[in-house]
C-alpha atoms as a PDB file:
ATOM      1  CA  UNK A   1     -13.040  -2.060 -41.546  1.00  0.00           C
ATOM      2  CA  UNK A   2     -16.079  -3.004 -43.865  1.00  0.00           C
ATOM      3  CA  UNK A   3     -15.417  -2.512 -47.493  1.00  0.00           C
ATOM      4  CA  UNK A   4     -17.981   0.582 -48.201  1.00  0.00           C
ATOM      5  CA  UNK A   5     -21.101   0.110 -50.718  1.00  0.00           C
ATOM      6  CA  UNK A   6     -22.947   2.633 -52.529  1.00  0.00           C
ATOM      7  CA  UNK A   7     -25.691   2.155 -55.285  1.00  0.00           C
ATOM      8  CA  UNK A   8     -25.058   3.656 -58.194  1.00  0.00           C
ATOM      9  CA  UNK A   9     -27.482   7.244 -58.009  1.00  0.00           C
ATOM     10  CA  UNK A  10     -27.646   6.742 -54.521  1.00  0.00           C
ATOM     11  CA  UNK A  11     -28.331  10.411 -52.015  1.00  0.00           C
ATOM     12  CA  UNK A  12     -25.219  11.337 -50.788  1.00  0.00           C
ATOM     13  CA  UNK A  13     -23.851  14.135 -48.847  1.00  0.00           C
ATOM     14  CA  UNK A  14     -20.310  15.254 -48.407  1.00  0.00           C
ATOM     15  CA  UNK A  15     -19.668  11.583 -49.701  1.00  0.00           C
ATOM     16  CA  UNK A  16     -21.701  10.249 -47.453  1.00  0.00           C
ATOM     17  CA  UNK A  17     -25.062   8.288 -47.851  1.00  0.00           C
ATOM     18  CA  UNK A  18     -28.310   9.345 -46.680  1.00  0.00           C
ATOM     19  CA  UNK A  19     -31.239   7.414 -46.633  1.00  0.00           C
ATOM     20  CA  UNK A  20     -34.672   8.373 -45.191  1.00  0.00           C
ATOM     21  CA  UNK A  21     -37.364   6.686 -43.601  1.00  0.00           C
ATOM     22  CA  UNK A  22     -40.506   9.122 -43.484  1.00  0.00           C
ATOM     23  CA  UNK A  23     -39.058  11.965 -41.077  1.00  0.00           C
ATOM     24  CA  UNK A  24     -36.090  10.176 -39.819  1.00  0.00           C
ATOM     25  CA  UNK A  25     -32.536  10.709 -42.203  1.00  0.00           C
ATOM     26  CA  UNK A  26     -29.763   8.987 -41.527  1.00  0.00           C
ATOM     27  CA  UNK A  27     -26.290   9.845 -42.202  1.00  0.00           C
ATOM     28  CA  UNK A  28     -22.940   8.028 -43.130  1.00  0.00           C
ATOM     29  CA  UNK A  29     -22.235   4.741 -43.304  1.00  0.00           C
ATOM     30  CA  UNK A  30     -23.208   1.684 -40.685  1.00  0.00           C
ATOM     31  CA  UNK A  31     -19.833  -0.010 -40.898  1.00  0.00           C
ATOM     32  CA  UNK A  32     -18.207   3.020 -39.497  1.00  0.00           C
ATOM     33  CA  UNK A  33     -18.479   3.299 -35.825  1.00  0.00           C
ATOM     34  CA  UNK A  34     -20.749   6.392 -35.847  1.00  0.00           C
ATOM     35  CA  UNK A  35     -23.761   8.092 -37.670  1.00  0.00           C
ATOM     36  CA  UNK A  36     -25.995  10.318 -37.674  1.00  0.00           C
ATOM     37  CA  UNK A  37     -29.362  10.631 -37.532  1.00  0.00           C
ATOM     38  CA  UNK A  38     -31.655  13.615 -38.166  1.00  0.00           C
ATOM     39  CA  UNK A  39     -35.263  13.574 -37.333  1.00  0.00           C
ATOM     40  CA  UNK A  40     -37.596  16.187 -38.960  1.00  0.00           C
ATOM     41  CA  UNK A  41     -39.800  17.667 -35.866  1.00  0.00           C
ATOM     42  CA  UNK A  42     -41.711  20.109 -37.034  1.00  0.00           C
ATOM     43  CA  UNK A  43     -42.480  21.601 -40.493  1.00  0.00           C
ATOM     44  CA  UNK A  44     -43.599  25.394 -41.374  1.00  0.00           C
ATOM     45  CA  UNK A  45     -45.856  26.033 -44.683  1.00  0.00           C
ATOM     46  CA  UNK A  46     -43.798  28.098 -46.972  1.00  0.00           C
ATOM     47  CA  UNK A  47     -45.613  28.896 -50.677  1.00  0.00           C
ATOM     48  CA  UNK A  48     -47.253  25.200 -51.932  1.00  0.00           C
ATOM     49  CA  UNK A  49     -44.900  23.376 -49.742  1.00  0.00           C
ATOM     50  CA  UNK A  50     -43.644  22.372 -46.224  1.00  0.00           C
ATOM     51  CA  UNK A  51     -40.460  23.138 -44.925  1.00  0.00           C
ATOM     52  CA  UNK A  52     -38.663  21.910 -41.627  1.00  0.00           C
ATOM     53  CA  UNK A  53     -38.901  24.011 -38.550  1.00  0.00           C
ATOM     54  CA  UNK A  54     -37.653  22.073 -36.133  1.00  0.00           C
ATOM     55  CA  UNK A  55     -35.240  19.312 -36.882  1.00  0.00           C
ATOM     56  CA  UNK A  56     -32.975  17.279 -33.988  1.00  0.00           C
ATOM     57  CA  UNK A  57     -29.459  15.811 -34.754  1.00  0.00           C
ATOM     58  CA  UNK A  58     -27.853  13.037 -33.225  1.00  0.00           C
ATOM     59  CA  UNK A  59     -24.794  11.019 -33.350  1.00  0.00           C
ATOM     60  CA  UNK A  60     -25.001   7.329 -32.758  1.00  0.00           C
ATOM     61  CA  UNK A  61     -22.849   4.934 -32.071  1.00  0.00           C
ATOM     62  CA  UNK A  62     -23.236   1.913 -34.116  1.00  0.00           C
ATOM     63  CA  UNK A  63     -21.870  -0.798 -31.146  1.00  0.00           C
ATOM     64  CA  UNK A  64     -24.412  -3.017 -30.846  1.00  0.00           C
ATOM     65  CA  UNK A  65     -23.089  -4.307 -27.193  1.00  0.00           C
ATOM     66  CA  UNK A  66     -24.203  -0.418 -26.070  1.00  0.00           C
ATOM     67  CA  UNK A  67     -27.574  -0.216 -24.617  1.00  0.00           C
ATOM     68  CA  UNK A  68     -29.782   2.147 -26.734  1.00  0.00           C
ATOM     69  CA  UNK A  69     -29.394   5.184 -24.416  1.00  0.00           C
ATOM     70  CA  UNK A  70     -25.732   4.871 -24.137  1.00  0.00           C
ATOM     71  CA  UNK A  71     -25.176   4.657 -27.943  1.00  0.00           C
ATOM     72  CA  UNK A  72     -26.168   8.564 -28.282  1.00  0.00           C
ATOM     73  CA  UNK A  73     -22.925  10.628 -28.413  1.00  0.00           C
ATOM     74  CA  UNK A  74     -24.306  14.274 -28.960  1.00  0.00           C
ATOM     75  CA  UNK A  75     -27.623  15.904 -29.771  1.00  0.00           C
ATOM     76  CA  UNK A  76     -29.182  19.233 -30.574  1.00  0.00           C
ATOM     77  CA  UNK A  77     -32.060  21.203 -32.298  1.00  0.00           C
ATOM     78  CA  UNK A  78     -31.850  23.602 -35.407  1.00  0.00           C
ATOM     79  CA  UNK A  79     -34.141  25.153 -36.770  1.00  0.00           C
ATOM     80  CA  UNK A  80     -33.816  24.165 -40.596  1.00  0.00           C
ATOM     81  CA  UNK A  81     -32.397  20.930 -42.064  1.00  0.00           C
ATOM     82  CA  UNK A  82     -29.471  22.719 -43.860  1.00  0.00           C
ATOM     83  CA  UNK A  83     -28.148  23.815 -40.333  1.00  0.00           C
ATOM     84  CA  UNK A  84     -29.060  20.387 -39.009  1.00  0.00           C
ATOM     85  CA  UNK A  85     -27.049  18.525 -41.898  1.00  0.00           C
ATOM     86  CA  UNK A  86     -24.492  20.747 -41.219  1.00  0.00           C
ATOM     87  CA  UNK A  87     -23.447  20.195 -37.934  1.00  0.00           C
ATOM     88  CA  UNK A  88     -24.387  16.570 -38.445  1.00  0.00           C
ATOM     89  CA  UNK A  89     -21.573  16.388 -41.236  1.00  0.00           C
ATOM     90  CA  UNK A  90     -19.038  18.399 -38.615  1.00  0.00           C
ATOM     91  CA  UNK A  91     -19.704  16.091 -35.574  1.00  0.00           C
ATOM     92  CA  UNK A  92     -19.509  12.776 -37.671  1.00  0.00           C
ATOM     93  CA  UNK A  93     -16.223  13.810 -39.109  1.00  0.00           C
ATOM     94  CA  UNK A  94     -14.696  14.992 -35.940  1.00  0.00           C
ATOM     95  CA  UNK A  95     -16.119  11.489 -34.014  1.00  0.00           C
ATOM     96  CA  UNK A  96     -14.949   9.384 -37.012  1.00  0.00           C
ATOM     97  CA  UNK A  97     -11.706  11.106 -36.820  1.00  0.00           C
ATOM     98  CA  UNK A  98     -11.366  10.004 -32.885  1.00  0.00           C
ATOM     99  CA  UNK A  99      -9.295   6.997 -31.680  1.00  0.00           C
END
């Protein structure tokens, strides 16, 4: 397995990395065989700021002889990014644990 690298003040969660690209956050590490990935829907106004409503999770694969469509494991809505990182952090563990 690929040694892991993380930057020094780098976002992690669970100690695992995140890193976002405008509404798309993806979690864990690309050397491991999975991630996931957790794309920001919707968003609801709440006081001066907006806060996800609607937020899908889904673990990848990271086999890059799997078509596109076949790398998606499992998927599902929340409705708030703290249940969507949670279950994202459950699933990854349980697939990373797999043999």
């Amino acid at each position: 397995m690929a040694e892991k690298v993380t930057k020094a003040g780098s976002l992690t969660f669970k100690g695992k990395p995140l890193v976002r690209s405008g509404n798309t956050i993806y979690y864990g590490d690309m050397a491991e065989k999975y991630v996931a990935m957790i794309q920001i829907l919707d968003t609801a106004p709440f006081k001066e700021m907006q806060l996800p409503s609607k937020v899908s999770v889904q673990i990848w694969s990271t086999d890059d002889e799997l078509r596109m469509k076949d790398r998606i494991i499992k998927k599902t809505e929340k409705n708030n990014l703290y249940d969507a990182m949670n279950i994202a952090s459950i699933w990854l563990e349980r697939q990373l644990e797999q043999k």
